[in-house]
C-alpha atoms as a PDB file:
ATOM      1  CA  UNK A   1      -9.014   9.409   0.393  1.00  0.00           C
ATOM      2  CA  UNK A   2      -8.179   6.424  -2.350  1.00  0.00           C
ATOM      3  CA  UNK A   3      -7.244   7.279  -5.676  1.00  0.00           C
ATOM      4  CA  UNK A   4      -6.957   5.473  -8.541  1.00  0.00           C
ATOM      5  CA  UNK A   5      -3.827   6.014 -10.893  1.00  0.00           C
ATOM      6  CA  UNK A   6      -3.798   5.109 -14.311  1.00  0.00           C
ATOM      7  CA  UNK A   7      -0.082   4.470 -16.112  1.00  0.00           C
ATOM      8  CA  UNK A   8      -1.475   4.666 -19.164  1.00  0.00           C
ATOM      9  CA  UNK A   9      -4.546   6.453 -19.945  1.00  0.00           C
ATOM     10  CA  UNK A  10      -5.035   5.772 -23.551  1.00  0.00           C
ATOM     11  CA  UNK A  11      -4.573   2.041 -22.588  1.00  0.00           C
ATOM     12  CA  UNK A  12      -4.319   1.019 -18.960  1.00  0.00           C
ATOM     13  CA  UNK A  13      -3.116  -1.965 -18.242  1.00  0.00           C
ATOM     14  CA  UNK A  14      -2.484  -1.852 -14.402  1.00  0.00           C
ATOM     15  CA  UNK A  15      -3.947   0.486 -11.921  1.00  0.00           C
ATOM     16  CA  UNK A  16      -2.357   1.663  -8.174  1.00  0.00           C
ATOM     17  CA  UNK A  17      -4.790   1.951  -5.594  1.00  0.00           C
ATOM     18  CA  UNK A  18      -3.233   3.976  -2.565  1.00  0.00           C
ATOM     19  CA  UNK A  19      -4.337   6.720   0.053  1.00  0.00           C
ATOM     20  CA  UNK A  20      -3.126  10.359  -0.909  1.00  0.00           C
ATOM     21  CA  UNK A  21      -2.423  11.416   2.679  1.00  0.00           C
ATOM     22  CA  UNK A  22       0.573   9.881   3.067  1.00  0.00           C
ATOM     23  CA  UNK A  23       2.245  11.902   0.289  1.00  0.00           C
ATOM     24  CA  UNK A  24       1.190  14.993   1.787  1.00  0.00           C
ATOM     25  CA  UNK A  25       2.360  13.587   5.045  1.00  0.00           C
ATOM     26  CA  UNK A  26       5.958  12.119   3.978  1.00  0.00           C
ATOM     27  CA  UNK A  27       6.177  15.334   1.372  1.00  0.00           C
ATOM     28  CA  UNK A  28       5.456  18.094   4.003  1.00  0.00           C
ATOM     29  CA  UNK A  29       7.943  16.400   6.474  1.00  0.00           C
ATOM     30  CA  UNK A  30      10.955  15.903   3.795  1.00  0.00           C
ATOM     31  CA  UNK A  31      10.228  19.529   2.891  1.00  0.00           C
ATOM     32  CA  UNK A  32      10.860  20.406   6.199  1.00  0.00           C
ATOM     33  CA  UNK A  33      13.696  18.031   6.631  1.00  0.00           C
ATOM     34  CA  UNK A  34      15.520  19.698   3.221  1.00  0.00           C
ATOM     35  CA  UNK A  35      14.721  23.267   5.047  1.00  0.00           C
ATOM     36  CA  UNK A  36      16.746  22.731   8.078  1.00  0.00           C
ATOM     37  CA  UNK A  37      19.311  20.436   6.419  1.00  0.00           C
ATOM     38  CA  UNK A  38      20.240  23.891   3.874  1.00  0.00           C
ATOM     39  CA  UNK A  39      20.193  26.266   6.930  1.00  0.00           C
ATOM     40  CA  UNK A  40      22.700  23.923   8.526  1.00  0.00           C
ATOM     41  CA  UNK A  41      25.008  23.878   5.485  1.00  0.00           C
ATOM     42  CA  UNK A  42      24.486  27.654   4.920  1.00  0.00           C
ATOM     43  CA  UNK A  43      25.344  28.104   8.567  1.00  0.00           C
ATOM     44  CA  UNK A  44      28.438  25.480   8.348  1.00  0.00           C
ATOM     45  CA  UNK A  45      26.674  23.369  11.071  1.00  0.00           C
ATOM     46  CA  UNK A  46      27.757  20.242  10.561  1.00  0.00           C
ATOM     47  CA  UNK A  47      27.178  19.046  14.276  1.00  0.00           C
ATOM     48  CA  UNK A  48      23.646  19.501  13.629  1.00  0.00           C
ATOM     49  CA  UNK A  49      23.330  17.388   9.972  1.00  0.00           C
ATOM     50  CA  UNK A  50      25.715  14.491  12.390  1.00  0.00           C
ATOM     51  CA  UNK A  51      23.462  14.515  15.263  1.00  0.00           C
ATOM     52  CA  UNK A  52      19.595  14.893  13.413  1.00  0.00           C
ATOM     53  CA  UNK A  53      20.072  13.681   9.689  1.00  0.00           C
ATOM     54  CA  UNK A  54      19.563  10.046  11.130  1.00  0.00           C
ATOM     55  CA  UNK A  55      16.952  10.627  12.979  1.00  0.00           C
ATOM     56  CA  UNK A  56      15.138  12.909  10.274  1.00  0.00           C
ATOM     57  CA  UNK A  57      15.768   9.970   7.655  1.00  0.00           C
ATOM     58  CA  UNK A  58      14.399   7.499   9.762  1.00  0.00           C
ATOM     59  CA  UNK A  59      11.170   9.684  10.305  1.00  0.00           C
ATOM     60  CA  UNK A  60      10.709  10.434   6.833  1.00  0.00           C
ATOM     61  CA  UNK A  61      11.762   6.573   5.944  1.00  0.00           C
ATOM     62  CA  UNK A  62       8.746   4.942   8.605  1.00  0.00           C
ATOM     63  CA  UNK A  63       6.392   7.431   6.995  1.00  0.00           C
ATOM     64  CA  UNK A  64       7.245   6.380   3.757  1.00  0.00           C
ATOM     65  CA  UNK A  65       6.749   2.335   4.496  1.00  0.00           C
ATOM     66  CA  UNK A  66       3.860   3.073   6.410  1.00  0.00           C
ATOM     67  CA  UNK A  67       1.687   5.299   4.449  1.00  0.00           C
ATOM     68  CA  UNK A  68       3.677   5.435   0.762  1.00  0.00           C
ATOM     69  CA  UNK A  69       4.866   2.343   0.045  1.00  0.00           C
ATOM     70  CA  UNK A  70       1.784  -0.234   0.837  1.00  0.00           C
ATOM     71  CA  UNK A  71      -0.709  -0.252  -2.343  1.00  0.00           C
ATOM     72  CA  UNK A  72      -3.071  -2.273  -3.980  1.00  0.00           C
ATOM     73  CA  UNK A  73      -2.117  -2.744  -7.587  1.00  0.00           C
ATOM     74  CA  UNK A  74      -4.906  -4.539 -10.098  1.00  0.00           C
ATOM     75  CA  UNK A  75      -2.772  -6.279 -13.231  1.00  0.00           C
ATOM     76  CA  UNK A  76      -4.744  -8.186 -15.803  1.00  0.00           C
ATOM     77  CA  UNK A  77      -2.888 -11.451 -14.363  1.00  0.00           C
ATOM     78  CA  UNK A  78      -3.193 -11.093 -10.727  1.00  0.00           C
ATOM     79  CA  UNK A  79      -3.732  -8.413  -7.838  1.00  0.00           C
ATOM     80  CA  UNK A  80      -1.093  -7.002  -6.309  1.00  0.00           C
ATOM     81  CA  UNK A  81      -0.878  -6.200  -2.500  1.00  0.00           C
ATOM     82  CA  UNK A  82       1.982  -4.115  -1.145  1.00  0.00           C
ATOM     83  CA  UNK A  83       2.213  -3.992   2.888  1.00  0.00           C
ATOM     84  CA  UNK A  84       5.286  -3.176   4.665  1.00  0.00           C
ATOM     85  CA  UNK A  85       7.757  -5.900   3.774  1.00  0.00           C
ATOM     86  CA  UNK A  86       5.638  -7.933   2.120  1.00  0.00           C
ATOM     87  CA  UNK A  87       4.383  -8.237  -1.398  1.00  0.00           C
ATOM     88  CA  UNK A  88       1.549 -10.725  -2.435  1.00  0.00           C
ATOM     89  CA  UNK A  89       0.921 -11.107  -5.900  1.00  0.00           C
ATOM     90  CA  UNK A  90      -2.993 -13.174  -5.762  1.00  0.00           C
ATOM     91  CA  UNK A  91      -4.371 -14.823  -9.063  1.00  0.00           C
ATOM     92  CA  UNK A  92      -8.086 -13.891  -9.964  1.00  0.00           C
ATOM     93  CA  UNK A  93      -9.459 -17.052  -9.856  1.00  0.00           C
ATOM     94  CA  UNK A  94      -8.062 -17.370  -6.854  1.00  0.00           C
ATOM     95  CA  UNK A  95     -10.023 -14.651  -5.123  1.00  0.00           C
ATOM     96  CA  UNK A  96     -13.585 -15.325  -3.614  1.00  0.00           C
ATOM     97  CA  UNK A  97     -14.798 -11.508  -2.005  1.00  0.00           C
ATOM     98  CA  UNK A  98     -13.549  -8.475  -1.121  1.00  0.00           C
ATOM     99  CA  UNK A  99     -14.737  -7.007   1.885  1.00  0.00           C
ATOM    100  CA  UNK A 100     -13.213  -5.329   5.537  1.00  0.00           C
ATOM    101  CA  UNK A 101     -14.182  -2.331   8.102  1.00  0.00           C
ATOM    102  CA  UNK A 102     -10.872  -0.194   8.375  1.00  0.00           C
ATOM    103  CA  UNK A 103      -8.726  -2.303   5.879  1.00  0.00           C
ATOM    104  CA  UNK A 104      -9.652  -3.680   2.560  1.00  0.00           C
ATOM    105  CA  UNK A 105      -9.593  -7.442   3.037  1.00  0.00           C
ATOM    106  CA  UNK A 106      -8.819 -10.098   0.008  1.00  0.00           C
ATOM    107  CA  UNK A 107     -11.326 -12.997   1.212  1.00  0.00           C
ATOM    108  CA  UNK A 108      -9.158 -16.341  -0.813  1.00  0.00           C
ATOM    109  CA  UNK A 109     -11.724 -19.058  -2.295  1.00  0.00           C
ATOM    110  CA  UNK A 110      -9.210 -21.337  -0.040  1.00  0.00           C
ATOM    111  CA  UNK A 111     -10.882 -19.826   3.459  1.00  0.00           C
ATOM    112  CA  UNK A 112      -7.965 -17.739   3.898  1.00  0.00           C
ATOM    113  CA  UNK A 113      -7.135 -14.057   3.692  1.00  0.00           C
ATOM    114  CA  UNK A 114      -5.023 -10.981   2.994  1.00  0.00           C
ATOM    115  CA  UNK A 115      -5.131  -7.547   5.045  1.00  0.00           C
ATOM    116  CA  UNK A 116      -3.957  -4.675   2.676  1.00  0.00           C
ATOM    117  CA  UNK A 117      -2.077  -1.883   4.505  1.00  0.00           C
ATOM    118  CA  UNK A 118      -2.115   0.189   1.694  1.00  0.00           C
ATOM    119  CA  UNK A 119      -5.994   0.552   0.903  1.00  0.00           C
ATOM    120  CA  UNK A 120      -7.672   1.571   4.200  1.00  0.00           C
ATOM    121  CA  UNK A 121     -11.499   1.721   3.826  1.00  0.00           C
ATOM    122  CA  UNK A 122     -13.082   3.402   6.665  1.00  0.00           C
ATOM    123  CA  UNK A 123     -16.578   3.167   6.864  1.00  0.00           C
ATOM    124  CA  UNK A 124     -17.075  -0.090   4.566  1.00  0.00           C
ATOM    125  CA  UNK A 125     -20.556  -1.513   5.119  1.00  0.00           C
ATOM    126  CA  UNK A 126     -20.439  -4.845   6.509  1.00  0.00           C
ATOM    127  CA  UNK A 127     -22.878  -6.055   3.796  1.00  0.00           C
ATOM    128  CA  UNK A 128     -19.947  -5.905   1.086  1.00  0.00           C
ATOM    129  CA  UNK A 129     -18.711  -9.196   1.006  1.00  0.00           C
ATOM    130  CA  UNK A 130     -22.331 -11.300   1.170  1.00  0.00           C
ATOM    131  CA  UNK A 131     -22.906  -8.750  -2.101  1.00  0.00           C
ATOM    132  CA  UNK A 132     -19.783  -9.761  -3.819  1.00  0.00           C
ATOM    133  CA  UNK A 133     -19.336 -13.808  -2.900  1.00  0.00           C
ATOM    134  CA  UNK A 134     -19.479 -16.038  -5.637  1.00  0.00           C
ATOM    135  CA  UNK A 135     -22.334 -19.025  -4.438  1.00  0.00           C
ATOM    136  CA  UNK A 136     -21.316 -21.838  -6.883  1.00  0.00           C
ATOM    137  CA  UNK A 137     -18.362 -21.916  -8.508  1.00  0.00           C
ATOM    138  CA  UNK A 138     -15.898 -18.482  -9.676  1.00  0.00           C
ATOM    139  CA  UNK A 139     -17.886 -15.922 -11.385  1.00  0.00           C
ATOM    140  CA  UNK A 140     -15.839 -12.979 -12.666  1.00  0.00           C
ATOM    141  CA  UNK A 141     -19.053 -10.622 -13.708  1.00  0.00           C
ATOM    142  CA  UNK A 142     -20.284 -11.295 -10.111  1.00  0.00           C
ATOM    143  CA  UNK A 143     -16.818 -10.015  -8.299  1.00  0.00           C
ATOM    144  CA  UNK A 144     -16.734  -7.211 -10.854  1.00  0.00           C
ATOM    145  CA  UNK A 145     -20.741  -7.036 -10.185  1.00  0.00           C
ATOM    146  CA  UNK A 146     -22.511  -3.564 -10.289  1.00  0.00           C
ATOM    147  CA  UNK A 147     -22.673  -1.213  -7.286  1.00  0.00           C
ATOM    148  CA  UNK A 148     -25.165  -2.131  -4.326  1.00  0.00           C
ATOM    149  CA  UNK A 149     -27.276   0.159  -3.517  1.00  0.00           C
ATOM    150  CA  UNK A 150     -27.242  -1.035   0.123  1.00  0.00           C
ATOM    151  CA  UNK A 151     -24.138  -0.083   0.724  1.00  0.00           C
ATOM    152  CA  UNK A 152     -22.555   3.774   1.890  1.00  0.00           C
ATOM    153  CA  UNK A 153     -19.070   4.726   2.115  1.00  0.00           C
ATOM    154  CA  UNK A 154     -17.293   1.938   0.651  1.00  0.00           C
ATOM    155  CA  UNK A 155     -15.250   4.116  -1.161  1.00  0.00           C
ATOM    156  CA  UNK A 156     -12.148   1.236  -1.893  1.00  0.00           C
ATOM    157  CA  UNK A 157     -14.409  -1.609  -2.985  1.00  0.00           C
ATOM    158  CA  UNK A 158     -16.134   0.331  -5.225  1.00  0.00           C
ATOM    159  CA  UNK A 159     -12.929   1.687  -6.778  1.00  0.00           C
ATOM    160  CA  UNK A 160     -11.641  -1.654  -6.641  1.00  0.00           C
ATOM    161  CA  UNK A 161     -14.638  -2.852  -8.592  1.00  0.00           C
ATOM    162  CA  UNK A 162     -14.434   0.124 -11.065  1.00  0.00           C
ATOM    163  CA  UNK A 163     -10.925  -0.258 -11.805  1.00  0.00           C
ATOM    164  CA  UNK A 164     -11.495  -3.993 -12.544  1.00  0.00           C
ATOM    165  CA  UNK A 165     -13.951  -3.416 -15.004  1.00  0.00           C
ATOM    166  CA  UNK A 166     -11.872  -0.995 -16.857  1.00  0.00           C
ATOM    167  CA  UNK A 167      -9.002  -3.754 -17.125  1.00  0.00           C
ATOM    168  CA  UNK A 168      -8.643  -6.850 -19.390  1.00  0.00           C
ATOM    169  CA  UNK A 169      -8.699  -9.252 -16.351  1.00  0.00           C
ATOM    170  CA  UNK A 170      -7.531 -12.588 -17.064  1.00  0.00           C
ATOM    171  CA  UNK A 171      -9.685 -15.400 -15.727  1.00  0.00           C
ATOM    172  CA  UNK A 172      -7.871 -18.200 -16.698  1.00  0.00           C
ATOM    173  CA  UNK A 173      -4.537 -17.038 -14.895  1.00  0.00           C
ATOM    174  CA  UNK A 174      -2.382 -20.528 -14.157  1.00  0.00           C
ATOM    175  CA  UNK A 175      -0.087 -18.875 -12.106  1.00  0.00           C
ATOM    176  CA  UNK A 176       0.240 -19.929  -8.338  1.00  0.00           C
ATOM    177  CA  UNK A 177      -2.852 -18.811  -6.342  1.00  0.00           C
ATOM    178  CA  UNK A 178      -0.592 -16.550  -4.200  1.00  0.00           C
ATOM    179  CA  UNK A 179       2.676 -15.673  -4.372  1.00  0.00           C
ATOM    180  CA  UNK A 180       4.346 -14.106  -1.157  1.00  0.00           C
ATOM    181  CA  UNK A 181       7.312 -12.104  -1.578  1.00  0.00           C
ATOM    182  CA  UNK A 182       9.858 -10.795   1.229  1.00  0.00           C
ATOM    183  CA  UNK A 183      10.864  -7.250   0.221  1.00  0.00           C
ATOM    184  CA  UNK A 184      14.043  -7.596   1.093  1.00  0.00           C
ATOM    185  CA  UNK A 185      15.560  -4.056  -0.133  1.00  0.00           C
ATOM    186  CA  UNK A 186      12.974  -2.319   2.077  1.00  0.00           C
ATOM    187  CA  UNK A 187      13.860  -4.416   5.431  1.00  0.00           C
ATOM    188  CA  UNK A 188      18.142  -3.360   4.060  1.00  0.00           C
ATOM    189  CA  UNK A 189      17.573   0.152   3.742  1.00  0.00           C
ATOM    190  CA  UNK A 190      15.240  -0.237   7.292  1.00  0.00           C
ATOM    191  CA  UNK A 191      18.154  -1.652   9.089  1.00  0.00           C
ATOM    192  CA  UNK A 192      20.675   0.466   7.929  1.00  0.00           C
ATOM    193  CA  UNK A 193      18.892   3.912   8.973  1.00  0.00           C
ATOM    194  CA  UNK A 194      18.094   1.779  12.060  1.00  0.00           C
ATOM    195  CA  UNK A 195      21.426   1.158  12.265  1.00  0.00           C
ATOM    196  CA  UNK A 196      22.946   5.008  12.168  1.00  0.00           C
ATOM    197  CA  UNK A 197      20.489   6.062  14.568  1.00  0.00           C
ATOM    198  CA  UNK A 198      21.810   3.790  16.787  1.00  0.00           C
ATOM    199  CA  UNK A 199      25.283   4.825  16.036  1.00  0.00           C
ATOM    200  CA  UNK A 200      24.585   8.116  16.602  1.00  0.00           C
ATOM    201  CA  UNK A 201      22.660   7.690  20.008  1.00  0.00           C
ATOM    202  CA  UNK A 202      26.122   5.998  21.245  1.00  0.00           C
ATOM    203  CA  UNK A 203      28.683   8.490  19.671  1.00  0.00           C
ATOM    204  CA  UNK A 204      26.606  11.218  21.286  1.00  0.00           C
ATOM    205  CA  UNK A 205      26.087   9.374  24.261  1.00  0.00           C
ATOM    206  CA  UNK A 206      30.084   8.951  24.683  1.00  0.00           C
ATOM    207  CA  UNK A 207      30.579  12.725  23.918  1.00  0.00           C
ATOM    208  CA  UNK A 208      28.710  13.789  27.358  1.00  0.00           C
END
C-alpha cells in the first residue's frame, strides 16, 4: 500500500509518496531488537549485546534503506526520487510519462529514465504511459490529466497524479533537468555497521 503524506495540511507544499509496509516491517523488528537488548542489560549480559547488537543494527539498518528510506517526493519545483544511495531531484518540464509494472518509472522527455525504489506499483496497467504522454510539445494538464477509465490497479500513478493536482507545480522550473545526488551519509553509516559486523565475526572467530 502507497500513501500519500501531507506536511502541511492547511497548505501543502510537498507531498511523500512511500509504501507503509516497511514501517511495520523495520518497526516490528527494532521492537524486537529493543526487547532482547533490555533483557540482556537486565540480565548483565553483555556478551550477548557484543556478539548480536551488530548484527541486529545491520538488519534493522538494510530494512530501513530498503523499504524506509526510498520515496517519491512531489515539490512544486521538481520531483524528488529517493532510492538507496541515490537521490534525483527531476524538473517538471523535464518529465514526459509516468508509467512501470512493479516500479513506478519517470519516462524523461530526453528518452531516458528513472526506476523509483521507493514507490512500487504492482499491478500497473501497461496502458498508463500511452494515456499520460504528451504528443507535441510539454503539456502539464495532460501529465496531471484525469483518471483513465481503462486502467485497474494503478494505485501509484493515480496518487501521483492526485497529489500533483493538489500542488502549485511550477512549469517553468529553470533548474537542471536532473540532478543526481550521491547520499553519501547513508553509504558512511552503511559501511560502518558493515564494518562492526565484520569486526565482530573476527573477534569471535579468534575467541574459538
Amino acid at each position: 500500500m502507497v500513501t500519500a503524506e501531507n506536511n502541511d495540511s492547511a497548505k501543502p507544499v510537498r507531498k511523500v509518496l512511500r509504501p507503509t509496509s516497511g514501517y511495520w516491517l523495520d518497526g516490528t523488528l527494532t521492537a524486537i531488537v529493543l526487547f532482547f537488548s533490555i533483557d540482556a542489560l537486565v540480565r548483565l549480559d553483555f556478551g550477548y549485546l557484543l556478539t548480536a547488537l551488530p548484527w541486529q543494527l545491520l538488519a534493522i539498518w538494510v530494512l530501513y534503506v530498503l523499504l524506509v528510506r526510498p520515496c517519491v517526493v512531489l515539490a512544486p519545483e521538481h520531483l524528488r526520487v529517493i532510492n538507496l544511495f541515490r537521490r534525483h531531484d527531476i524538473a517538471w518540464p523535464a518529465i514526459d510519462r509516468f508509467g512501470g509494472r512493479y516500479q513506478l518509472i519517470v519516462f524523461l522527455r530526453d528518452d531516458k529514465k528513472i526506476s523509483c525504489w521507493g514507490a512500487p506499483s504492482t499491478g500497473l496497467d501497461r496502458r498508463i504511459p500511452n494515456d499520460l504522454t504528451t504528443s507535441a510539445g510539454y503539456a502539464s494538464s495532460r501529465l496531471r490529466g484525469r483518471r483513465s477509465r481503462r486502467t485497474t490497479g494503478a494505485a501509484t500513478v493515480e496518487i501521483l497524479r492526485d497529489a500533483m493536482n493538489e500542488l502549485p507545480i511550477d512549469m517553468s522550473s529553470a533548474q537542471p533537468s536532473v540532478v543526481t545526488t550521491i547520499e553519501r551519509p547513508v553509504i558512511l553509516i552503511s559501511s560502518v555497521i558493515v564494518a562492526l559486523c565484520i569486526a565482530d565475526g573476527l573477534v569471535t572467530a579468534l575467541a574459538h
